[in-house]
N, C-alpha and C. Protein backbone atom coordinates (compact mmCIF):
# COMPACT_ATOMS: atom_id res chain seq x y z
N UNK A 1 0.26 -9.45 26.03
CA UNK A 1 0.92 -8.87 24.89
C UNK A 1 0.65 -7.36 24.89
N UNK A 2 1.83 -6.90 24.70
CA UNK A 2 1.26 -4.99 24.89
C UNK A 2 1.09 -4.55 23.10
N UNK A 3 0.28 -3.43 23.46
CA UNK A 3 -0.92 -2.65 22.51
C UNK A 3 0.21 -2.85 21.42
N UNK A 4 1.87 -2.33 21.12
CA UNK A 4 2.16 -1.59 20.35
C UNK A 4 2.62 -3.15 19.57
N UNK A 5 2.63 -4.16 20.03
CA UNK A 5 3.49 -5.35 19.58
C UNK A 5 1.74 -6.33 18.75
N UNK A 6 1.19 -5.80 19.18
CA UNK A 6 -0.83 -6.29 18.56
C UNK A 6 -1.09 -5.52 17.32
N UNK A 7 -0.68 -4.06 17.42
CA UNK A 7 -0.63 -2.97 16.58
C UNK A 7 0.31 -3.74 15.41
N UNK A 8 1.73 -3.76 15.58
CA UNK A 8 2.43 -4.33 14.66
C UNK A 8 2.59 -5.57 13.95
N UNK A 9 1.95 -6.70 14.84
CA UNK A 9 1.34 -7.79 14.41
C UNK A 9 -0.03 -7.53 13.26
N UNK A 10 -0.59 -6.87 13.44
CA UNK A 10 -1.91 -6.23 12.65
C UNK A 10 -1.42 -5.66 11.60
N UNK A 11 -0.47 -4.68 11.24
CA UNK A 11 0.28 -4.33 10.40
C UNK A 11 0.87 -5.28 9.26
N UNK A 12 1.54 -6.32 10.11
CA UNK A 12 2.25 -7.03 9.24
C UNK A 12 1.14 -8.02 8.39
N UNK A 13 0.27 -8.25 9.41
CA UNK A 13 -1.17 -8.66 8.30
C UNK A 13 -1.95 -8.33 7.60
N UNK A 14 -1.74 -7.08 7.22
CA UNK A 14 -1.89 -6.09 6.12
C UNK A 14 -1.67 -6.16 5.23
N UNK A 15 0.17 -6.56 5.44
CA UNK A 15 0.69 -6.50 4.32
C UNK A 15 0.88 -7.80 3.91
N UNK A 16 0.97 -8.88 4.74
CA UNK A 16 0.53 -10.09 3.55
C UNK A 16 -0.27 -10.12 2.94
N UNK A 17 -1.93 -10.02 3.62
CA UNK A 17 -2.64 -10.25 2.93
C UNK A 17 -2.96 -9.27 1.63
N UNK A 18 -2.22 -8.22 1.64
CA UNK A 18 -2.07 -7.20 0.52
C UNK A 18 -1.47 -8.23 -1.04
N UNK A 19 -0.47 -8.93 -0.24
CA UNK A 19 0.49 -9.30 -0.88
C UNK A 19 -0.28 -10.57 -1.49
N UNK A 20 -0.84 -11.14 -0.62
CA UNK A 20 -1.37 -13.07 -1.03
C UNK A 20 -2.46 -12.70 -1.79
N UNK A 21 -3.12 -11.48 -1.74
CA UNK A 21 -4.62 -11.27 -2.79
C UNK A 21 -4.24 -11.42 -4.17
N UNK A 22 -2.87 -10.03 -4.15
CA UNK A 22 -2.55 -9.72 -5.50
C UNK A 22 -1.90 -11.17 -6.04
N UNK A 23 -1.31 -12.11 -5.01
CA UNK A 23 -0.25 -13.09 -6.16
C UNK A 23 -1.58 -13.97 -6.15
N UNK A 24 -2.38 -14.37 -5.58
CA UNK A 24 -3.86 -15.37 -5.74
C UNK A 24 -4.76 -14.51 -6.73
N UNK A 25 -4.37 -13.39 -7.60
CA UNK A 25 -4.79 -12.77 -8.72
C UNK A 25 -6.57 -12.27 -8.07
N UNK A 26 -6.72 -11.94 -7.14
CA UNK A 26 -7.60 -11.61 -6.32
C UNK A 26 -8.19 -10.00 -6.47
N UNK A 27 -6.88 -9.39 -6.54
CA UNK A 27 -6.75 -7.88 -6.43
C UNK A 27 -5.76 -7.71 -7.11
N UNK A 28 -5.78 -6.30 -8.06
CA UNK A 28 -4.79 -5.80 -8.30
C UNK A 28 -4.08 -4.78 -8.02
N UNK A 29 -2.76 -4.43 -8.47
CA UNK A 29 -1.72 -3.78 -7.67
C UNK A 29 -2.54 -2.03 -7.84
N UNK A 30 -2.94 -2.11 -8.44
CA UNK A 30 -3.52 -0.28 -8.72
C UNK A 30 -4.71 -0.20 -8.48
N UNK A 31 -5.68 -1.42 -7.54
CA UNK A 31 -6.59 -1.08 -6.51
C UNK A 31 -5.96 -0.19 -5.16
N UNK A 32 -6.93 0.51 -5.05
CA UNK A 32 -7.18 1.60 -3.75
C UNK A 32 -6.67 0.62 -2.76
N UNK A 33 -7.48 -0.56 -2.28
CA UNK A 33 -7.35 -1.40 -1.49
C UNK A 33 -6.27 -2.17 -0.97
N UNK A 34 -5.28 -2.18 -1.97
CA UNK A 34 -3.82 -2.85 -2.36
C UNK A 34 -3.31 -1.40 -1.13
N UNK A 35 -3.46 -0.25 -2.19
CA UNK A 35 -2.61 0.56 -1.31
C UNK A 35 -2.97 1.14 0.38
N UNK A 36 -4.15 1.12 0.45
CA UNK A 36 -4.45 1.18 2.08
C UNK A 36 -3.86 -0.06 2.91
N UNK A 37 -4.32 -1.37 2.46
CA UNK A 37 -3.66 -2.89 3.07
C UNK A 37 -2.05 -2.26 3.22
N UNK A 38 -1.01 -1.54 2.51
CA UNK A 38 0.29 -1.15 2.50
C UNK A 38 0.51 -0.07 3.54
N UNK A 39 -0.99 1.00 3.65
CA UNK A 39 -0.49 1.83 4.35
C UNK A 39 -0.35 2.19 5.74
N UNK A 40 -1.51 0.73 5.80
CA UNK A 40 -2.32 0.51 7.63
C UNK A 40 -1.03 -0.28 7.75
N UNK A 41 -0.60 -1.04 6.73
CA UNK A 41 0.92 -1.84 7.46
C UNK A 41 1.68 -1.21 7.87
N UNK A 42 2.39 -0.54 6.92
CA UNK A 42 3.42 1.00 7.43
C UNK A 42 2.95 1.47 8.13
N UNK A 43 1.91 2.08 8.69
CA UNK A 43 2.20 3.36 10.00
C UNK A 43 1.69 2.25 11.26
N UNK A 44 1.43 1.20 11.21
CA UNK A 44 0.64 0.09 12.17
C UNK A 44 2.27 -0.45 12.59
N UNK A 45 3.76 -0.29 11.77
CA UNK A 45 4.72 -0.80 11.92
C UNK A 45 5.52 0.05 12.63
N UNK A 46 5.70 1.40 11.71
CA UNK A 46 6.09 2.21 12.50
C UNK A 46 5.70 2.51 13.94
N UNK A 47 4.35 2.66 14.37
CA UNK A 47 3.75 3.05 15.45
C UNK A 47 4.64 1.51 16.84
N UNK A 48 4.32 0.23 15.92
CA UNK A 48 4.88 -0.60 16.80
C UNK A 48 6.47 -0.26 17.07
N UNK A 49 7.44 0.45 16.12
CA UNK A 49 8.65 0.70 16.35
C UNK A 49 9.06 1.86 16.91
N UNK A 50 7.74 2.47 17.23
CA UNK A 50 7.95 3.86 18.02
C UNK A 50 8.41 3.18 19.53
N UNK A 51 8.01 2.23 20.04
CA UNK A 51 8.02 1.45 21.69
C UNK A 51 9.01 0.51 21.39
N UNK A 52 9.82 0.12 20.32
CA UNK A 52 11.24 -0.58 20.15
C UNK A 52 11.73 -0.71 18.83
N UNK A 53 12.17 0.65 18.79
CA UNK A 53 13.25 0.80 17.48
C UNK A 53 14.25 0.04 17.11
N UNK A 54 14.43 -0.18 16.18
CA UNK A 54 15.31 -1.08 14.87
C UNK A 54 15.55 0.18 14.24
N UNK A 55 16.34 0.28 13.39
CA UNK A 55 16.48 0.96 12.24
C UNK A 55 16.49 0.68 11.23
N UNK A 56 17.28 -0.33 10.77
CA UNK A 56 16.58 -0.89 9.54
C UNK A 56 15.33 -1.44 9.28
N UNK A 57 14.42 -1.50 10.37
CA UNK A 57 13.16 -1.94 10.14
C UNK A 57 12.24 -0.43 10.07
N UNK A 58 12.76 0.82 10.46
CA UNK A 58 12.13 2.16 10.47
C UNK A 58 12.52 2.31 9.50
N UNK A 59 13.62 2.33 8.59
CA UNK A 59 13.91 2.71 7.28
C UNK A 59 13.28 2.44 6.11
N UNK A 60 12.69 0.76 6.54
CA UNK A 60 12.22 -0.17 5.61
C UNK A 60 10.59 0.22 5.47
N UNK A 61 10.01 0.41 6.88
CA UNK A 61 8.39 0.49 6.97
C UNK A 61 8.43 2.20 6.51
N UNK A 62 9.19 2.98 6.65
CA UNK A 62 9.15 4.45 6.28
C UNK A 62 9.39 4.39 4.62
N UNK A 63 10.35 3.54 4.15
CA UNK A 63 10.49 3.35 2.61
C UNK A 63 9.31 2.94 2.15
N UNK A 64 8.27 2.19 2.31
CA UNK A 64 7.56 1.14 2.10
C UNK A 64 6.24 2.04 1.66
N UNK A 65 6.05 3.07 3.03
CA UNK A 65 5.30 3.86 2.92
C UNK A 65 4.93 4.87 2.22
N UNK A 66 6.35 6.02 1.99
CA UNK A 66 6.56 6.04 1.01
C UNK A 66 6.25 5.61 -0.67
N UNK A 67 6.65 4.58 -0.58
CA UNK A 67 6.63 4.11 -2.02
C UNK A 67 5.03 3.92 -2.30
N UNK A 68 4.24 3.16 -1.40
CA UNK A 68 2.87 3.11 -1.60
C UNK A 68 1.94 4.13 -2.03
N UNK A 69 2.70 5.30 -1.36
CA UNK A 69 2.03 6.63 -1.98
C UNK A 69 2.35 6.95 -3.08
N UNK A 70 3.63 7.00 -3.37
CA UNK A 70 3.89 7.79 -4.86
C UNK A 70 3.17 6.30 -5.69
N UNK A 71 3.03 5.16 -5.33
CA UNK A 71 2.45 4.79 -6.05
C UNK A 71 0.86 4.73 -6.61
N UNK A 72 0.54 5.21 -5.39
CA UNK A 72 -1.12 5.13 -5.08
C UNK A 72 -1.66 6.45 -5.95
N UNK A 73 -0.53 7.62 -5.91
CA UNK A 73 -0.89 8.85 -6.87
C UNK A 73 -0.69 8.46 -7.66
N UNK A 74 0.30 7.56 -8.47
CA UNK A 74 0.39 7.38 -10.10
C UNK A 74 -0.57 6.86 -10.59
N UNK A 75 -0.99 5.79 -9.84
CA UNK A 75 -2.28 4.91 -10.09
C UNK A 75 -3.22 6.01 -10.32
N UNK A 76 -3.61 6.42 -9.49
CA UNK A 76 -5.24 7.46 -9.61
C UNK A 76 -5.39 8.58 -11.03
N UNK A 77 -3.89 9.13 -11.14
CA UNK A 77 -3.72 9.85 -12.02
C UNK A 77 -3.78 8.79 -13.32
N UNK A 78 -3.26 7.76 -13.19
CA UNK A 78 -3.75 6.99 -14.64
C UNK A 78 -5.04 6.26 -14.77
N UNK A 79 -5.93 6.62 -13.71
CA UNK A 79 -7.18 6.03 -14.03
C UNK A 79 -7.50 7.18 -14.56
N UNK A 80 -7.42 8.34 -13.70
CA UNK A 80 -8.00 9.82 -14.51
C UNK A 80 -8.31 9.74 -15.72
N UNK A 81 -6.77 9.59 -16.14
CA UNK A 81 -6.13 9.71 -17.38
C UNK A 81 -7.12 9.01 -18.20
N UNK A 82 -7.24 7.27 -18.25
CA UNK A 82 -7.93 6.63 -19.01
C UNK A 82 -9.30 7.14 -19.04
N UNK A 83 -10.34 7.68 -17.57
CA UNK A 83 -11.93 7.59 -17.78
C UNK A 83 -11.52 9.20 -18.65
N UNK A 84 -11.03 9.92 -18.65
CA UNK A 84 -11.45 11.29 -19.25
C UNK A 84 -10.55 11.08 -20.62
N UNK A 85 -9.89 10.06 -20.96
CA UNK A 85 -9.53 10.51 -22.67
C UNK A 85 -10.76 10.46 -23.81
N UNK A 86 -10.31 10.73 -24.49
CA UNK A 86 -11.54 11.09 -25.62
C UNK A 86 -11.06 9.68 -26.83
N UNK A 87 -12.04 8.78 -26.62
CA UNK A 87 -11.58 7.49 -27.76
C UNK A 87 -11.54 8.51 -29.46
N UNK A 88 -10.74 7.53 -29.75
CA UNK A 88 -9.85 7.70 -31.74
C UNK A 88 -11.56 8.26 -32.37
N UNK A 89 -11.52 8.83 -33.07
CA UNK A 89 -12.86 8.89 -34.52
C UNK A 89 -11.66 8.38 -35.76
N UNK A 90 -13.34 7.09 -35.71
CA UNK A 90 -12.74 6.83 -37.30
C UNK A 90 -13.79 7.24 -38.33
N UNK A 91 -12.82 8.08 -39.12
CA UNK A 91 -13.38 8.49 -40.13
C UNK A 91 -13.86 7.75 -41.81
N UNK A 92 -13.49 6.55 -41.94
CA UNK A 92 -13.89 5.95 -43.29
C UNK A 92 -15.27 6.03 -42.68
C-alpha cells in the first residue's frame, strides 16, 4: 500500500472517530480535540489527493478544513468570552 493512500486512510480515521466520540456524547463539538481529529483529517486527505486528485473530494476536504477553523476560532473566542466575563452583583 503506498504512503499517500495509509496517510489518507489515517485521515479518514480522524474524522470518524471525531465524529463517533461526539455522537457517543464522549466529546464535545467545541473541544480543541474535536477540531484537531478534523484537521489531521483534512490535510492527511488532501496530502492523500495530492498523488490522485478528485475534485470534488479536494473541494470537500479543503471545505471541511476550512470550516473547522473558523470554527475552532469561534469556539476559543467564546470560551474567552465566558472565563473573563465579570458574573451579575446582586444588590438586595
Amino acid at each position: 500500500m503506498d504512503l499517500h493512500t495509509v496517510v489518507g486512510l489515517i485521515g479518514v480515521f480522524c474524522y470518524l472517530l471525531a465524529y463517533a466520540l461526539v455522537q457517543m456524547r464522549k466529546l464535545e463539538v467545541d473541544a480543541d480535540i474535536y477540531a484537531y481529529l478534523n484537521i489531521i483529517g483534512g490535510v492527511f486527505g488532501l496530502y492523500s489527493l495530492s498523488h490522485d486528485f478528485n475534485l470534488a473530494s479536494c473541494i470537500s476536504q479543503s471545505m471541511w478544513l476550512l470550516f473547522t477553523l473558523l470554527g475552532m476560532k469561534s469556539a476559543r473566542k467564546r470560551r474567552f468570552q465566558d472565563k473573563t466575563k465579570i458574573p451579575p452583583v446582586d444588590i438586595n
